[in-house]
Protein backbone atom coordinates (compact mmCIF):
# COMPACT_ATOMS: atom_id res chain seq x y z
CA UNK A 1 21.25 -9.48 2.69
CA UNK A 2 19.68 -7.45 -0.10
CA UNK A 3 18.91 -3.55 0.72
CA UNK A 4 15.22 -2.53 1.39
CA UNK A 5 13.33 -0.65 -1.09
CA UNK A 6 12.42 1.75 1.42
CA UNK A 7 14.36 2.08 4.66
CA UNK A 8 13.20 4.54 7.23
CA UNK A 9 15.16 5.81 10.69
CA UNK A 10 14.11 7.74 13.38
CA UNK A 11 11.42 9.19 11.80
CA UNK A 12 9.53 11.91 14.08
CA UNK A 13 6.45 14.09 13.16
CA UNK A 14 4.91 16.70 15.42
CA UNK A 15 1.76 18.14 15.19
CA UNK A 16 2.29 21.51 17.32
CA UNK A 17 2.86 19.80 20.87
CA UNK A 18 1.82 16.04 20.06
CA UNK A 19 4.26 13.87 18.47
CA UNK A 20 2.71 11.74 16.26
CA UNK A 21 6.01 9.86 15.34
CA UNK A 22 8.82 9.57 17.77
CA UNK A 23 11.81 7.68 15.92
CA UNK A 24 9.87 5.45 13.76
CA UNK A 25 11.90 2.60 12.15
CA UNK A 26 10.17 0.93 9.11
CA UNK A 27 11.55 -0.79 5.87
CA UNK A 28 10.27 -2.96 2.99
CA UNK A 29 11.62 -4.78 0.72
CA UNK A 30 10.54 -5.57 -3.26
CA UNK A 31 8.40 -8.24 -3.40
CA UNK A 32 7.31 -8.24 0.77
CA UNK A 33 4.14 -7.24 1.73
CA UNK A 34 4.32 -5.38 5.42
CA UNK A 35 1.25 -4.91 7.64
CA UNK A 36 1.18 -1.54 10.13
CA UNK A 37 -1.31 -2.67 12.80
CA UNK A 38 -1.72 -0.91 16.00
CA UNK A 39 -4.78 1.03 18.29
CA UNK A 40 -5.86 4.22 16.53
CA UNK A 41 -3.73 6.77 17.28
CA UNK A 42 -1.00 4.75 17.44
CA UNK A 43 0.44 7.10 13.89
CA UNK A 44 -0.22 4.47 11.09
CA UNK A 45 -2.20 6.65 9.30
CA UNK A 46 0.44 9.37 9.98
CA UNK A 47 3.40 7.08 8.66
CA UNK A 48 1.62 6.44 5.69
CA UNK A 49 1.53 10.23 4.91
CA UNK A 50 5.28 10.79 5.19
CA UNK A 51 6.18 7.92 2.72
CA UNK A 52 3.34 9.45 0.42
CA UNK A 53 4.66 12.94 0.71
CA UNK A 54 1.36 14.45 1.79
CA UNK A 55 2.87 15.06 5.38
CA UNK A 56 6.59 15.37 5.48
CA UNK A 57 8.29 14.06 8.79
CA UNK A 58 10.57 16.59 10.80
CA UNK A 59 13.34 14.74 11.92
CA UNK A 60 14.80 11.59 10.29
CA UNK A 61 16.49 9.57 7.32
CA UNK A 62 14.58 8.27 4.43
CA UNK A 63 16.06 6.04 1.65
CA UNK A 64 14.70 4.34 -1.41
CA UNK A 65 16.18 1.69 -3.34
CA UNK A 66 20.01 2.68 -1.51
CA UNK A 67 19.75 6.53 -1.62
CA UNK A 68 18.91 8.97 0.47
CA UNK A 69 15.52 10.89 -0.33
CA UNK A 70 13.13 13.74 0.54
CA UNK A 71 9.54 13.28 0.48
CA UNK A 72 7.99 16.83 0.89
CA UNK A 73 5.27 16.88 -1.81
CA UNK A 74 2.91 13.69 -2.75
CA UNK A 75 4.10 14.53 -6.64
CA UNK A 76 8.16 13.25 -5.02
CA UNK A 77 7.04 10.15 -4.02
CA UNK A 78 5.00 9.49 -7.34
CA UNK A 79 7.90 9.87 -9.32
CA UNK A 80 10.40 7.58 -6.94
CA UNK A 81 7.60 5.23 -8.04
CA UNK A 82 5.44 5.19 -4.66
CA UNK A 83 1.50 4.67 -5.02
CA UNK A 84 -1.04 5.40 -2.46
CA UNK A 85 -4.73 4.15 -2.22
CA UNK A 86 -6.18 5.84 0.43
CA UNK A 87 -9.21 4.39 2.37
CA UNK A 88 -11.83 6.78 0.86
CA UNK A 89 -10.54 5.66 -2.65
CA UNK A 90 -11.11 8.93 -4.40
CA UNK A 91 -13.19 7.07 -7.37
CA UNK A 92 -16.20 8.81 -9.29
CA UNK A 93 -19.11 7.17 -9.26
CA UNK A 94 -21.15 8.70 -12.15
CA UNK A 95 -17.85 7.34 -14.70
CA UNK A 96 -16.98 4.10 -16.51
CA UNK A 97 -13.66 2.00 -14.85
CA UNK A 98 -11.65 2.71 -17.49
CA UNK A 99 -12.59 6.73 -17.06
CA UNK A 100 -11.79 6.18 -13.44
CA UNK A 101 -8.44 4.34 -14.24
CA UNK A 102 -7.28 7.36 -16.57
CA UNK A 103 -9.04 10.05 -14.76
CA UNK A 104 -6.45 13.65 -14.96
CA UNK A 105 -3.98 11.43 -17.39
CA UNK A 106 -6.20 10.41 -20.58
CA UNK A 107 -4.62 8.98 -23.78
CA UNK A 108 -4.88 11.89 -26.09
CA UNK A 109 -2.44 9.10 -28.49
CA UNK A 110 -0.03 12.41 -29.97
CA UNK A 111 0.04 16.34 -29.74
CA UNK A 112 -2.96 17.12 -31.81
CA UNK A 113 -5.46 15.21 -30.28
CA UNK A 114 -4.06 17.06 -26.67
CA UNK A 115 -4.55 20.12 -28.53
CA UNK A 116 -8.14 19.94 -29.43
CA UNK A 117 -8.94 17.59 -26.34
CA UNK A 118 -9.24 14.35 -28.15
CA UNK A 119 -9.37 11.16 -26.00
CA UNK A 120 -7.70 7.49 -27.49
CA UNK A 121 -10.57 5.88 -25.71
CA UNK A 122 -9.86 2.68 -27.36
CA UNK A 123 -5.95 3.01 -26.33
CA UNK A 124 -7.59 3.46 -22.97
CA UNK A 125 -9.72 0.39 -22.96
CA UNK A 126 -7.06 -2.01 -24.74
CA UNK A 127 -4.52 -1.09 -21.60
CA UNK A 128 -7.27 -1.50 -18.75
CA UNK A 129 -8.77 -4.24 -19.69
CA UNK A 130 -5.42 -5.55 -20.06
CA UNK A 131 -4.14 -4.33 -16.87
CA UNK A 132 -7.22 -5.89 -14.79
CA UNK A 133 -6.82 -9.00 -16.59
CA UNK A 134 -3.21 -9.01 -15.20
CA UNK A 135 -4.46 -8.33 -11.95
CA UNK A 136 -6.99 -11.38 -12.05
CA UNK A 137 -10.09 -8.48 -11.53
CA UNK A 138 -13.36 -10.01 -12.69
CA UNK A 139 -15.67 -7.15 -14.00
CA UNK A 140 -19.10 -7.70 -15.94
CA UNK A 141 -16.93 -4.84 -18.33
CA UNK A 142 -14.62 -2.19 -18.29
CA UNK A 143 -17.75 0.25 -19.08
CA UNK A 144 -20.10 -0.04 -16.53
CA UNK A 145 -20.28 2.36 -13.91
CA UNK A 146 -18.35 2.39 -10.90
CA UNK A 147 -21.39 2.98 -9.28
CA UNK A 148 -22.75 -0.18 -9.94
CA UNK A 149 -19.67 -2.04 -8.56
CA UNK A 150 -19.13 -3.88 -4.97
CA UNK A 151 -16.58 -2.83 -2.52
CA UNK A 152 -14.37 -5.40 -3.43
CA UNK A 153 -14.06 -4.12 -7.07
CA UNK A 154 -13.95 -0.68 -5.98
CA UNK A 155 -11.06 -1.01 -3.97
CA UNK A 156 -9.29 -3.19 -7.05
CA UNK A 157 -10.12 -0.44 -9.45
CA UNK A 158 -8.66 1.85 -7.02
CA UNK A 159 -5.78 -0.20 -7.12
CA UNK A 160 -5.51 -0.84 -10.33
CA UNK A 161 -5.63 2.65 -11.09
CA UNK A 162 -2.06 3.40 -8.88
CA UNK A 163 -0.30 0.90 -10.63
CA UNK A 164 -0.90 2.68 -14.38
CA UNK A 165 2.18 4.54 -12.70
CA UNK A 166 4.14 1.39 -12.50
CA UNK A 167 5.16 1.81 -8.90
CA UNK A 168 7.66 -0.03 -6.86
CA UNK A 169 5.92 0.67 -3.75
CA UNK A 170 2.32 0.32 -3.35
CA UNK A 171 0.85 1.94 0.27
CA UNK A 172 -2.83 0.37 1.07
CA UNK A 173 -4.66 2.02 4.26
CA UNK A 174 -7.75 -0.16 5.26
CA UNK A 175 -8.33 -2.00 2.25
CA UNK A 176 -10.50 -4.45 3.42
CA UNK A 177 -12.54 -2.00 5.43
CA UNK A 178 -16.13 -2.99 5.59
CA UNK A 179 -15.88 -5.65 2.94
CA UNK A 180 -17.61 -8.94 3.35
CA UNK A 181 -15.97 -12.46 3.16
CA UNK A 182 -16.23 -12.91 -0.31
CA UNK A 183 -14.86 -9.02 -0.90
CA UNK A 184 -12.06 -9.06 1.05
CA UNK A 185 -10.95 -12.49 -0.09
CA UNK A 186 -10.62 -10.74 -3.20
CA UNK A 187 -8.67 -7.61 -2.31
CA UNK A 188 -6.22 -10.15 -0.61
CA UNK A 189 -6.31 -12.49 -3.44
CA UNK A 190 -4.70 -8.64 -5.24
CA UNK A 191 -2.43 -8.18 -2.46
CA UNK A 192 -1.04 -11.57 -3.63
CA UNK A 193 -0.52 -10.66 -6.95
CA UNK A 194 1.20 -7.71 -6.45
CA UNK A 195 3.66 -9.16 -4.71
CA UNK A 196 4.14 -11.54 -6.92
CA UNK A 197 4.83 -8.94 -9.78
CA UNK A 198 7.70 -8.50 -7.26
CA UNK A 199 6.21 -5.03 -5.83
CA UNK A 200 6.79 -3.49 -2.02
CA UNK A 201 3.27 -3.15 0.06
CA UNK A 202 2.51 -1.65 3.01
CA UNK A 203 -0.83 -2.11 4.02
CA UNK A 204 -2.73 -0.58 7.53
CA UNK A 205 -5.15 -2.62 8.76
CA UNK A 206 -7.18 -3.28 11.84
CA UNK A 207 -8.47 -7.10 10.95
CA UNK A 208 -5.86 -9.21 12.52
CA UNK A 209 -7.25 -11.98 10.21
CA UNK A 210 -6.44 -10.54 7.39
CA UNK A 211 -2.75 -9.39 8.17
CA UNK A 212 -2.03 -13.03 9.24
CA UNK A 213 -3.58 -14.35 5.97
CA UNK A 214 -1.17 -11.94 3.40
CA UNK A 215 1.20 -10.25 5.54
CA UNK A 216 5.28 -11.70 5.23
CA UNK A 217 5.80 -8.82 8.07
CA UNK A 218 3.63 -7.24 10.55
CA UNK A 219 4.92 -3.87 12.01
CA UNK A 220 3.16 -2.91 15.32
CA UNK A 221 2.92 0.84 16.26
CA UNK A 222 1.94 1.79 19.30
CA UNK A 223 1.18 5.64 20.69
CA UNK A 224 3.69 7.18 17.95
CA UNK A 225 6.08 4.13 18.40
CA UNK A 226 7.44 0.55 17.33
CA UNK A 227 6.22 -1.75 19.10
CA UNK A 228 7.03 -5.11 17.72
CA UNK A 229 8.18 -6.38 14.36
CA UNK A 230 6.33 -10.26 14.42
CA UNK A 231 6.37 -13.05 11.14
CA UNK A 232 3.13 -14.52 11.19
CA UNK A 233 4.87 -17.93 10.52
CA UNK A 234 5.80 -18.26 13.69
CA UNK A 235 3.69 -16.01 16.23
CA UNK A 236 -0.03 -15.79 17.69
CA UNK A 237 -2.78 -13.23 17.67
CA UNK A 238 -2.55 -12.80 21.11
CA UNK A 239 1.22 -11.49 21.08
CA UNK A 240 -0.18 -9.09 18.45
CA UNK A 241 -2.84 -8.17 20.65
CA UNK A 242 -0.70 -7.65 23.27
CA UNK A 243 1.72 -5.60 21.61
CA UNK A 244 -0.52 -3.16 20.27
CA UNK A 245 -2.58 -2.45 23.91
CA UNK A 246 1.44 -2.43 25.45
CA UNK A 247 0.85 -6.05 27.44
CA UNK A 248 3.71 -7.10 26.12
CA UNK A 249 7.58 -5.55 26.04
CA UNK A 250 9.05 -4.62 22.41
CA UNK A 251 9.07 -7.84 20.48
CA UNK A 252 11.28 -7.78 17.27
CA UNK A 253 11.78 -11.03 14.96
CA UNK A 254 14.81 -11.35 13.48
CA UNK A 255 14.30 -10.77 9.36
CA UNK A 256 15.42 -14.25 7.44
CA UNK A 257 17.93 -13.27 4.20
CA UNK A 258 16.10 -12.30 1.30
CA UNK A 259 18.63 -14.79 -0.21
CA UNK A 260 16.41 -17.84 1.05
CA UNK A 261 14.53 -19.33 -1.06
CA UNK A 262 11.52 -18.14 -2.92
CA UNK A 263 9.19 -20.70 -0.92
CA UNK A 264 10.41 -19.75 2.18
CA UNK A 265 9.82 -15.78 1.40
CA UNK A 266 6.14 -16.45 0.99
CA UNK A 267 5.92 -17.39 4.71
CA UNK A 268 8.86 -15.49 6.18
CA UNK A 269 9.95 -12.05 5.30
């Protein structure tokens, strides 16, 4: 069997006298999209900051891609190749996609232009409009305002913006969060294609429809703890549902081999 990407163990986090975490185990694998579900508070949100950096864990083991790691700073995990797209997206309104996209990293194209503060703005375009393209994001242009986009393209741009890092690991919290139909068919539909570009993604959600629909793995948390490791292949909303309110007793699938085939991956993980 082929070694996760990321491979977490006993993972605790305390926040003064609450522990948010207690022994959290969690891995991913390139190419394997893994759902955290769970009640809020159950420390999704929390998980997602330790493998982003912005809130280190205080007791635990951490490894990416076979060695051992610390992630104690957001600018650690950026350069292990780990992306976050938070659920308030961070995008500007009042600028262009492609200004979003580059937004604190603009193509200055060599050392002069950084010096006087020039801007490759057609560099900038060429590789967005690419990368979108890539991404199968329809936009009326890379120019217009973000402003004057829909949720659904928002949260692509937003998404399209953390992979100009070229990350291995791509974290997603709520991405589908007050889409409609039509929206979050197309977040999904990017979901997809990331993992088909062979990348890791964990994504939190709370829509149960939507884990089933792209998840290969869904990880259940439940008041700082696993709860239940289900394949959506082969079990039910309801034994989610259960697992998340604590109706039902720690449920863990057993993980096929990577080694299967590549049909088979798409519906088991």
């Amino acid at each position: 069997m082929s070694e996760p990407l990321l491979q977490m163990s006993g993972i605790c986090k305390n926040y003064g006298a609450v522990r948010a975490l207690d022994h959290i185990d969690l891995s991913v694998h390139a190419g394997e999209v893994v759902a955290l579900v769970g009640d809020n508070g159950a420390g999704k949100s929390t998980l997602i900051k330790v493998i982003s950096g912005v809130g280190p864990c205080d007791q635990g083991a951490i490894r990416f891609e076979g060695r051992a790691v610390t992630l104690h700073q957001p600018g650690e995990a950026a350069r292990l190749g780990i992306a976050t797209v938070f659920q308030d997206l961070a995008l500007c309104d009042n600028l262009d996609v492609v200004a979003n996209l580059y937004l604190g990293r603009e193509s200055t194209g060599s050392r002069l232009g950084a010096a006087v503060g020039w801007r490759d703005e057609i560099a900038m375009e060429t590789r967005a409009t690419r990368l979108l393209a890539d991404l199968a994001v329809k936009l009326p242009s890379v120019r217009v305002p973000v402003a004057a986009l829909s949720g659904g393209q928002r949260q692509s741009i937003a998404i399209a913006r953390a992979l100009l890092g070229a990350p291995r690991l791509v974290l997603l919290d709520e991405p589908t969060a007050a889409l409609g139909v039509s929206q979050t068919e197309q977040v999904l539909n990017l979901i997809r294609r990331l993992r088909e570009q062979n990348l890791a993604v964990i994504v939190i959600s709370h829509n149960l429809a939507d884990v089933f629909s792209v998840a290969d793995r869904i990880e259940v948390l439940r008041l700082g703890c696993n709860a239940g490791t289900f394949r959506p292949s082969d079990s039910r909303h309801e034994d989610v549902v259960a697992a998340i309110t604590g109706a039902l007793p720690h449920h863990r699938a057993t993980p096929p081999s990577p080694a299967a085939p590549s049909i088979l991956r798409k519906a088991l993980p």
